[in-house]
Each structure stands twice: as C-alpha cells, then as structure tokens.
C-alpha atoms as a PDB file:
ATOM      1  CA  UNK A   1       4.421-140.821 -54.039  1.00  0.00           C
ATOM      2  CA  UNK A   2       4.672-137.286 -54.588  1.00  0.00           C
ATOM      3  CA  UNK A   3       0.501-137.225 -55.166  1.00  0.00           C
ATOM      4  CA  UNK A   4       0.277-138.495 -51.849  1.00  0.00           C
ATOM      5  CA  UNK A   5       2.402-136.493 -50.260  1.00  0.00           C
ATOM      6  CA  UNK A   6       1.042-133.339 -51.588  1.00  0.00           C
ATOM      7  CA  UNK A   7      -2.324-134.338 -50.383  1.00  0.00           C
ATOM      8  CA  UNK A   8      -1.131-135.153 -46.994  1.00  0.00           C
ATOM      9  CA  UNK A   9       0.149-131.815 -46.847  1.00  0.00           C
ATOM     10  CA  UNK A  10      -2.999-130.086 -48.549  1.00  0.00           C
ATOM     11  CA  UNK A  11      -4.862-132.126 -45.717  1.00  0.00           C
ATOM     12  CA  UNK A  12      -2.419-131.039 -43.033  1.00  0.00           C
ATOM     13  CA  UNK A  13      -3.133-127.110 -44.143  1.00  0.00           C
ATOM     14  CA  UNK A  14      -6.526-127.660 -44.454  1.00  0.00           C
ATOM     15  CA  UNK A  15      -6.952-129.025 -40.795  1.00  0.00           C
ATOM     16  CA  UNK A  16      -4.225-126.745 -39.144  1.00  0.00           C
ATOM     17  CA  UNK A  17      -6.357-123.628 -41.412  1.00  0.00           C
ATOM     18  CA  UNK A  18      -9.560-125.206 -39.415  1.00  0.00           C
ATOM     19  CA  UNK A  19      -8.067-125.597 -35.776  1.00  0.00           C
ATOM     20  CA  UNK A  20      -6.601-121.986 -36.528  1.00  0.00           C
ATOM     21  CA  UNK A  21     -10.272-121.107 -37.146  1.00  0.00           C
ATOM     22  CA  UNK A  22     -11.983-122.579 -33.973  1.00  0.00           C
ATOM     23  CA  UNK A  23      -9.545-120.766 -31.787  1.00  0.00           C
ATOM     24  CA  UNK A  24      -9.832-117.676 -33.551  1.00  0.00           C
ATOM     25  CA  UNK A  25     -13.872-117.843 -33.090  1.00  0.00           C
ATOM     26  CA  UNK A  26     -13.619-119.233 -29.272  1.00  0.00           C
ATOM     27  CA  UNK A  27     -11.638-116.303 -28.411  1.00  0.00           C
ATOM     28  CA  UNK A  28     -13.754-113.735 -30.433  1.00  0.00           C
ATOM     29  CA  UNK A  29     -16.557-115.417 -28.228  1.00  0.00           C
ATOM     30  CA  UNK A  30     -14.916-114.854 -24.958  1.00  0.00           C
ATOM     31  CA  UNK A  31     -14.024-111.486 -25.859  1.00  0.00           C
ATOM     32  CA  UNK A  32     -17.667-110.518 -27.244  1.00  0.00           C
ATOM     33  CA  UNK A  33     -18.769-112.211 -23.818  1.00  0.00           C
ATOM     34  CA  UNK A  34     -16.302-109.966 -21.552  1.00  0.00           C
ATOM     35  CA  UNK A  35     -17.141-106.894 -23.382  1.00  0.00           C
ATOM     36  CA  UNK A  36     -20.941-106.959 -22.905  1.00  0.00           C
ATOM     37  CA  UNK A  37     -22.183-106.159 -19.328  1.00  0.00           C
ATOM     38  CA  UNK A  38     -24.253-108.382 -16.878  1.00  0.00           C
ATOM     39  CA  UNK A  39     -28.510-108.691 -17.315  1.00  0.00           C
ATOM     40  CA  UNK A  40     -30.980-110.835 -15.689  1.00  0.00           C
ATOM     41  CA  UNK A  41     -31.413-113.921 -16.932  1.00  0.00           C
ATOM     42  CA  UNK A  42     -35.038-113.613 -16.592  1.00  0.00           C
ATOM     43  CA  UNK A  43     -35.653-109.854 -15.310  1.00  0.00           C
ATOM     44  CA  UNK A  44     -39.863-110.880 -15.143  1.00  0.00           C
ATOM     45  CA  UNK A  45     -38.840-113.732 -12.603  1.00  0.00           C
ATOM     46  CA  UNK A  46     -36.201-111.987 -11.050  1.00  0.00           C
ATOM     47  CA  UNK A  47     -37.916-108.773 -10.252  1.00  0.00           C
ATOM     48  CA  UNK A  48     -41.142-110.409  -8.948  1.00  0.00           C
ATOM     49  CA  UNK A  49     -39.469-112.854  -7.042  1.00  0.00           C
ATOM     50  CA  UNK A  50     -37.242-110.186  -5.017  1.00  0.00           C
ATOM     51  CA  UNK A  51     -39.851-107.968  -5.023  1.00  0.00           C
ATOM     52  CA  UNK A  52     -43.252-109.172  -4.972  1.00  0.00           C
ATOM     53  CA  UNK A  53     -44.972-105.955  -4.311  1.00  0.00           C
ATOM     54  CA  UNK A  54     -43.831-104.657  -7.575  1.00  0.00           C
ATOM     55  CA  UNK A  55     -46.237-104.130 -10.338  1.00  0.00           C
ATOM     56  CA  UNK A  56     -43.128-103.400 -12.932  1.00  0.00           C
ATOM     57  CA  UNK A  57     -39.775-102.397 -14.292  1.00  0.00           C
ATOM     58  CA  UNK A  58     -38.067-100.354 -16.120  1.00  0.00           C
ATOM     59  CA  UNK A  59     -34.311-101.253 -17.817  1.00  0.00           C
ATOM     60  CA  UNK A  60     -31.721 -98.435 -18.849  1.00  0.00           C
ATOM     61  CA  UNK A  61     -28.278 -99.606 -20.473  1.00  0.00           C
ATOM     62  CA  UNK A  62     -25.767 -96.806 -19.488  1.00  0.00           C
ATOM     63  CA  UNK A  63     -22.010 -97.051 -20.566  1.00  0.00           C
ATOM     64  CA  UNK A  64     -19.241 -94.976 -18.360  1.00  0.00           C
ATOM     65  CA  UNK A  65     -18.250 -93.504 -21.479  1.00  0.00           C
ATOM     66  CA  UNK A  66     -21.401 -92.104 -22.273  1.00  0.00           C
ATOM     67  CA  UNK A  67     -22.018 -91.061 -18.458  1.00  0.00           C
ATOM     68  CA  UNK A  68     -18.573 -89.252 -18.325  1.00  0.00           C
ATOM     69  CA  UNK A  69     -15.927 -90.954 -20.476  1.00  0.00           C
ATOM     70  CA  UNK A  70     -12.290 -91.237 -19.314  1.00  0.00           C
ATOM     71  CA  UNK A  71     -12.669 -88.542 -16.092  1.00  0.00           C
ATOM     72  CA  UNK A  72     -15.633 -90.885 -14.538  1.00  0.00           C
ATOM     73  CA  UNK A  73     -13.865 -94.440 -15.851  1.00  0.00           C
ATOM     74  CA  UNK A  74     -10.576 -93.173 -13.788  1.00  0.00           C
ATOM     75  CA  UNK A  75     -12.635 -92.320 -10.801  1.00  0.00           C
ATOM     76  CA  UNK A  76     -14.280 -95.385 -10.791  1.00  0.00           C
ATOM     77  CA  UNK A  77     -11.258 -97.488 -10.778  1.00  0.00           C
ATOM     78  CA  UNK A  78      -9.766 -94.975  -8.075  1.00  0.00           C
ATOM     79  CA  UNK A  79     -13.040 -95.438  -6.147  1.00  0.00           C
ATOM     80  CA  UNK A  80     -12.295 -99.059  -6.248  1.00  0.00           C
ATOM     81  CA  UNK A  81      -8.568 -99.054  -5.687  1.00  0.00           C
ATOM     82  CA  UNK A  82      -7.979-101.207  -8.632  1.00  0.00           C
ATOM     83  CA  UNK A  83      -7.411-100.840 -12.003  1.00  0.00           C
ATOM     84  CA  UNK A  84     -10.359-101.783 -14.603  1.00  0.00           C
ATOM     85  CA  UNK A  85      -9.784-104.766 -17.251  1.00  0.00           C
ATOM     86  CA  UNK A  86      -9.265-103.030 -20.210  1.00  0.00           C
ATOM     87  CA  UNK A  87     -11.671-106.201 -21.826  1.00  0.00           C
ATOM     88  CA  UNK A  88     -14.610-107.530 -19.599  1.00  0.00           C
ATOM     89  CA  UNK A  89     -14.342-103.493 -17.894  1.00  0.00           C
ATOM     90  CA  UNK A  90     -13.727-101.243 -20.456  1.00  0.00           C
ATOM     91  CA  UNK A  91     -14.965 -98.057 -20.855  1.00  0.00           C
ATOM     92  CA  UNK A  92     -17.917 -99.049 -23.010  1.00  0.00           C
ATOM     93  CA  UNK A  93     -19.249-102.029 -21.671  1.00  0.00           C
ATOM     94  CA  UNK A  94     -22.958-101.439 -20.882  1.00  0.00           C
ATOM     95  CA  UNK A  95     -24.158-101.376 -17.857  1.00  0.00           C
ATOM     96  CA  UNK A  96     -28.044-102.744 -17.611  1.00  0.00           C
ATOM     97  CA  UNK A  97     -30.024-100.998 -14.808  1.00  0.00           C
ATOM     98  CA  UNK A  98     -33.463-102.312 -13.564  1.00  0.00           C
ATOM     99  CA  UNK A  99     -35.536 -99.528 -12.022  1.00  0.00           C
ATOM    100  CA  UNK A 100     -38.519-101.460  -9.884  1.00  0.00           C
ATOM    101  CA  UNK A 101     -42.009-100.270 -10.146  1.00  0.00           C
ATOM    102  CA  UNK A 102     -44.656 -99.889  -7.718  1.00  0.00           C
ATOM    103  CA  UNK A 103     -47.210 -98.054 -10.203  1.00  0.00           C
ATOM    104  CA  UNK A 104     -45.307 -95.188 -11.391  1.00  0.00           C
ATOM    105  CA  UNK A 105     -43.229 -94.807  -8.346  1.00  0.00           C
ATOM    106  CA  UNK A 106     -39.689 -96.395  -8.342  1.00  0.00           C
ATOM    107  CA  UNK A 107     -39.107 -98.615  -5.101  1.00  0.00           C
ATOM    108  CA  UNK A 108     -35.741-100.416  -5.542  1.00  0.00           C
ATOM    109  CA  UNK A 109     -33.039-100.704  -7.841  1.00  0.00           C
ATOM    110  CA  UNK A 110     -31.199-103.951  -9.397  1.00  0.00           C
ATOM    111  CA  UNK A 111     -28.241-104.496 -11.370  1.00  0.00           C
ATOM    112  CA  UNK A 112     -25.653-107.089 -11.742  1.00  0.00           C
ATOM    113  CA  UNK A 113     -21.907-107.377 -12.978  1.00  0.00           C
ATOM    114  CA  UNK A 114     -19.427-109.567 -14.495  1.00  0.00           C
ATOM    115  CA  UNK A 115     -16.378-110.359 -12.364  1.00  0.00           C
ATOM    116  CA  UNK A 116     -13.430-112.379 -12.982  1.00  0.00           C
ATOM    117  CA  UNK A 117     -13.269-115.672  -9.980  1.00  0.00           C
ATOM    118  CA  UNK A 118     -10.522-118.026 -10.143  1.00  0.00           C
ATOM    119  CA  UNK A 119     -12.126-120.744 -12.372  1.00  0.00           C
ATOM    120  CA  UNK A 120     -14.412-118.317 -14.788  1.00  0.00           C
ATOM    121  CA  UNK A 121     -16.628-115.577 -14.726  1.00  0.00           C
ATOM    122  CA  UNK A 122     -19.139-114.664 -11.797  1.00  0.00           C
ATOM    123  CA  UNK A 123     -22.434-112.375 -12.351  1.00  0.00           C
ATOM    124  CA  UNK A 124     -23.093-110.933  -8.866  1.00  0.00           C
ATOM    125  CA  UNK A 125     -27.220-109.638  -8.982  1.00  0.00           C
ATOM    126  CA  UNK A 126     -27.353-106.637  -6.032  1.00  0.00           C
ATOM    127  CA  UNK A 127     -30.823-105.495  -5.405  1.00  0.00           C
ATOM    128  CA  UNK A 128     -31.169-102.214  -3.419  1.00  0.00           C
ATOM    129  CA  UNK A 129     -32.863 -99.480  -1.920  1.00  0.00           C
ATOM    130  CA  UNK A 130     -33.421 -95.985  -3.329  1.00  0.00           C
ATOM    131  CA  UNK A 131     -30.184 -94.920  -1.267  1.00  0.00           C
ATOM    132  CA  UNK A 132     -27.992 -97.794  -2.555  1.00  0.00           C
ATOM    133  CA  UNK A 133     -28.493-100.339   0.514  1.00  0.00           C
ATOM    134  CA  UNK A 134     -27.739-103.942  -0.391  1.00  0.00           C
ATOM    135  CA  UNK A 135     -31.554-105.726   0.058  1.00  0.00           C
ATOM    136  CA  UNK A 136     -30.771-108.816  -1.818  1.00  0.00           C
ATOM    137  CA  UNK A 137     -27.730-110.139  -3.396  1.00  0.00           C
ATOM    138  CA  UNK A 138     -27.375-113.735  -5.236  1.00  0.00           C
ATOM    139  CA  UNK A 139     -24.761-115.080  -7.940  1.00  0.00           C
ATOM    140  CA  UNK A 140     -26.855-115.706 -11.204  1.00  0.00           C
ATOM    141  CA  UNK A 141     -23.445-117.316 -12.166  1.00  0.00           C
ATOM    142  CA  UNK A 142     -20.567-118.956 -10.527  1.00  0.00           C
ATOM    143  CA  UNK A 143     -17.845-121.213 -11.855  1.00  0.00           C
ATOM    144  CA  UNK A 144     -16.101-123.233  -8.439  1.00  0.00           C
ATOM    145  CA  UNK A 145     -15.762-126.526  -6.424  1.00  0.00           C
ATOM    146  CA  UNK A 146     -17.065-124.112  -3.643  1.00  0.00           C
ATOM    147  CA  UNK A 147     -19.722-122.767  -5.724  1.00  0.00           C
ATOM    148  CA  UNK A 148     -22.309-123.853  -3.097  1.00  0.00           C
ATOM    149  CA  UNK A 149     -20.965-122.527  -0.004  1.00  0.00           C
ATOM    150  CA  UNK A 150     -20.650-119.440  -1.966  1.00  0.00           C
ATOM    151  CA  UNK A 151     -24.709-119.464  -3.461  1.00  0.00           C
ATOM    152  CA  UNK A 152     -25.959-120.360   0.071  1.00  0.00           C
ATOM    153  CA  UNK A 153     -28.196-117.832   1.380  1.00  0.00           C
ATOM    154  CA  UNK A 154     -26.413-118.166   4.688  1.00  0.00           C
ATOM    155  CA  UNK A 155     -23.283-116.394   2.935  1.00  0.00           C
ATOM    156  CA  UNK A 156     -25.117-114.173   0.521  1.00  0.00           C
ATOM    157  CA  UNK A 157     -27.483-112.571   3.208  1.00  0.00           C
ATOM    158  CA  UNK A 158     -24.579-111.647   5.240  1.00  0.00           C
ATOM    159  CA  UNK A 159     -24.530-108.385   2.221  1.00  0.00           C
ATOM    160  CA  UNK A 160     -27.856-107.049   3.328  1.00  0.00           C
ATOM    161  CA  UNK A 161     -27.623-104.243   4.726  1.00  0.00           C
ATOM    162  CA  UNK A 162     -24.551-103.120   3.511  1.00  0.00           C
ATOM    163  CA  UNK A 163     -23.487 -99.611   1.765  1.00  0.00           C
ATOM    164  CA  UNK A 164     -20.767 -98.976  -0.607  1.00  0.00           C
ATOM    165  CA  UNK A 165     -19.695 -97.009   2.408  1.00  0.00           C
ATOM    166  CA  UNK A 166     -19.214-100.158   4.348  1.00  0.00           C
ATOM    167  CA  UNK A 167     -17.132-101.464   1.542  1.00  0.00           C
ATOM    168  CA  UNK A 168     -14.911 -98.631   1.486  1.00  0.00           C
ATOM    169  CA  UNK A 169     -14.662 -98.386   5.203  1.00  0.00           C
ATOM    170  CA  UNK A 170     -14.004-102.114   5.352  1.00  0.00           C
ATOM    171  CA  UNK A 171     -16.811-102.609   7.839  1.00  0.00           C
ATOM    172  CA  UNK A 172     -17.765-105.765   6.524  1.00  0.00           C
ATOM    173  CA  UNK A 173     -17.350-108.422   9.185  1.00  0.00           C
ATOM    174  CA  UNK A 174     -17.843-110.999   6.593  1.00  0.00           C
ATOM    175  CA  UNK A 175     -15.416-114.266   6.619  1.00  0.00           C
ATOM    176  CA  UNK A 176     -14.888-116.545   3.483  1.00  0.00           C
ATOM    177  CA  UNK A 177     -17.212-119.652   3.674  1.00  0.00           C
ATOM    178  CA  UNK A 178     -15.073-121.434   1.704  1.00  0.00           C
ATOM    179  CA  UNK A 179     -12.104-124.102   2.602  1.00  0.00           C
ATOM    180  CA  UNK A 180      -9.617-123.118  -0.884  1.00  0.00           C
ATOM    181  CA  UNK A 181     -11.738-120.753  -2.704  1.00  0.00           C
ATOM    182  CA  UNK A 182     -10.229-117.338  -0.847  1.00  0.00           C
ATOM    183  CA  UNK A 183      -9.498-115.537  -4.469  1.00  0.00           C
ATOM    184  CA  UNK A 184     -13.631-116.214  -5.208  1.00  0.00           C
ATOM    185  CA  UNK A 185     -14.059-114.484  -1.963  1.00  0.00           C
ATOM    186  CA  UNK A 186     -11.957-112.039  -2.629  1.00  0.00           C
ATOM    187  CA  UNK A 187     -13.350-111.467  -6.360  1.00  0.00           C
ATOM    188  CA  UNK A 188     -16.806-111.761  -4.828  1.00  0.00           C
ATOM    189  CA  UNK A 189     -15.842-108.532  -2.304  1.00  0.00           C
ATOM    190  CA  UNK A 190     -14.154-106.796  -5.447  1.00  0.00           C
ATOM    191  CA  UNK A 191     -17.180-107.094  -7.501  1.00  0.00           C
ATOM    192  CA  UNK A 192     -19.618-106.032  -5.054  1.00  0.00           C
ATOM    193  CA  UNK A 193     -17.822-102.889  -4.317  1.00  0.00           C
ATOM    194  CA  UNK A 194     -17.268-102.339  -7.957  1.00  0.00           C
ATOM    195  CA  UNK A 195     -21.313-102.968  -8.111  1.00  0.00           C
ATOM    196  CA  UNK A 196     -21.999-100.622  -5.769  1.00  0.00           C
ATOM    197  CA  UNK A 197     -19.767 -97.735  -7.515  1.00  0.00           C
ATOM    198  CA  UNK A 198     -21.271 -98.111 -10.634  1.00  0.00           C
ATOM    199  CA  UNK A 199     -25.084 -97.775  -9.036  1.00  0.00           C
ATOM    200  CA  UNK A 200     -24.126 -94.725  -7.438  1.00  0.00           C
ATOM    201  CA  UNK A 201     -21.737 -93.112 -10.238  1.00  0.00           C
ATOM    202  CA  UNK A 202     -24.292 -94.502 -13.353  1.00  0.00           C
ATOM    203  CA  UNK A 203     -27.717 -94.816 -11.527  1.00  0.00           C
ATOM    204  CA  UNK A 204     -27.998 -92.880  -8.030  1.00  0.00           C
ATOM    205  CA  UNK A 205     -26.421 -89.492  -9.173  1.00  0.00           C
ATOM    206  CA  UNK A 206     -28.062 -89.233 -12.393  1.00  0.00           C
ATOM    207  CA  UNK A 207     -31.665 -89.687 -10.767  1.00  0.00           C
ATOM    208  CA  UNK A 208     -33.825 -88.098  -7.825  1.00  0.00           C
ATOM    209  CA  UNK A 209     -35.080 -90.674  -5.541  1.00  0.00           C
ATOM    210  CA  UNK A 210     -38.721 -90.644  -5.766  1.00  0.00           C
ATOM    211  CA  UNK A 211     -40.266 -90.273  -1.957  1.00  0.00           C
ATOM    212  CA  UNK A 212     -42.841 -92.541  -0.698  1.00  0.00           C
ATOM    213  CA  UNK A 213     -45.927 -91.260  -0.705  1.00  0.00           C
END
C-alpha cells in the first residue's frame, strides 16, 4: 500500500510539474508574441498588390527607445491620450517600416501594429503617402464574431484619406459596422491613431520626403 501510494503521488508531481510547465511556456509565448512588433505576412505580396507600380522595398526595424527613449515613448502615449501596455507596447518593441520603391525613389510608406480587440490581438496594415495620408488600410489579423463586417472593404476604405490630424481632431465621420463588437471598433480607432503616431514620430521625422520627379 504504501508503494502505491508513493507512486500515485510521484505521478501526481510529475503531472502537476508538467501542467506547471505548459502554462509557464504558453505564457512565455504570448508574452514573446506581445513584445515583438507587427510585419507583413508576405511584404513581396503585400507591397505589389497595394502598389503595383512599385518596382521594390525597403524594411527598417526602429524601436522608440532607440529613436528617443523615455522623452519620445511619453510623448507618444500623450499624443495618443492613452497610456502604452507596458508588454505588447513597451518601449522596445520594434517597429517594422516598409519604404516602397519606384526605382530609387520612395513613393509610399507601410507599416502595421499590434492592438489589443476584445477577443485577441488585431494587426492593423496602414499604407500611406509620403505625408502620412491613409491610402490603404486592411486587418492582416482579427480575432471576432464580427470579424467580417470589420475586414469588408466597405468599412476599411472609409480610412482613406485620413491624417493623424483627422484622428486627433476627431474628424472621422466613421460609425461602427458592427451589431456587439463596439470595443473592436473602438480598439480599431485606437490603433490606427497609435499607427499613425508612430509613422510620423519613427518614420516621417527622421526622413526627407523624396519629391517626384
């Protein structure tokens, strides 16, 4: 009796040691996920598909920290009027820029972030102009029962156009498509804006805009 109970109980230990395990690695996962900043899933497709004039890209990975550590990472969250996740936002998450090519003159810019929705993370994929206008925006991932509504171009076209000015202004004019997904709208709106801050803060103010010729 007391050989089988000590193997019960070795066997107990060994499976609570191995349950203790799998968390331990599924939330090292999610927290090696969070920390590492949105790319393209397929920047080749992506770029030609937006852009089919372009003949190329470029990709830069820029961190706020590196750009101008705790000064810029406070003005960016003041910019956006919400604090950053100290996790999936931090200060050294890097930020993956995709400079579009037209022979050796950059046309448009793209880059994408990770943003916290009600039922999992959302990458929002902003393509722009040389002056940081919106000329393309699509979800490259979205967890939601309104996921759809949400992915339909006849929501995500309603961005064009649109400057981080308009964001700040609140001129956007833009209802939720969805029937019970208003925090996804709202986390959709948030992660634009906080798109759009990083282009200009990260991308548009470190480079000159190269004129058409």
């Amino acid at each position: 009796m007391k050989t089988g109970y000590f193997c019960f109980n070795f066997i107990s230990s060994v499976n609570r040691l191995a349950v203790l395990s799998l968390i331990f690695l599924i939330v090292s996962a999610g927290v090696a996920y969070a920390a590492v900043g949105c790319t393209l899933n397929d920047p080749d497709r992506d770029v030609k598909r937006i852009f089919p004039e372009s003949t190329g890209y470029r990709t830069d990975f820029i961190t706020i920290k590196e750009a101008g550590g705790t000064a810029l990472y406070e003005k960016v969250a003041m910019e956006l009027g919400d604090r950053l996740d100290p996790v999936y936002e931090s200060i050294d998450v890097p930020y993956s820029f995709y400079d579009v090519l037209k022979g050796k003159e950059v046309i448009a810019h793209i880059h994408g972030v990770n943003q916290k929705g009600k039922y999992g993370g959302m990458q929002l994929i902003i393509a722009t102009d040389l002056n940081g206008k919106i000329t393309a925006f699509f979800y490259q991932k979205m967890s939601s029962p309104e996921a759809g509504v949400f992915m339909n171009k006849q929501f995500t076209s309603k961005f064009i156009g649109l400057t981080l000015e308009d964001f700040v202004k609140g001129n956007l004019n833009i209802a939720d498509p969805s029937k019970k997904s208003e925090y996804d709208f709202r986390a959709t709106i948030r992660g634009l804006k906080k798109n759009l801050i990083l282009l200009k803060e990260l991308r548009l103010n470190k480079i000159a805009p190269t004129k058409t010729k």
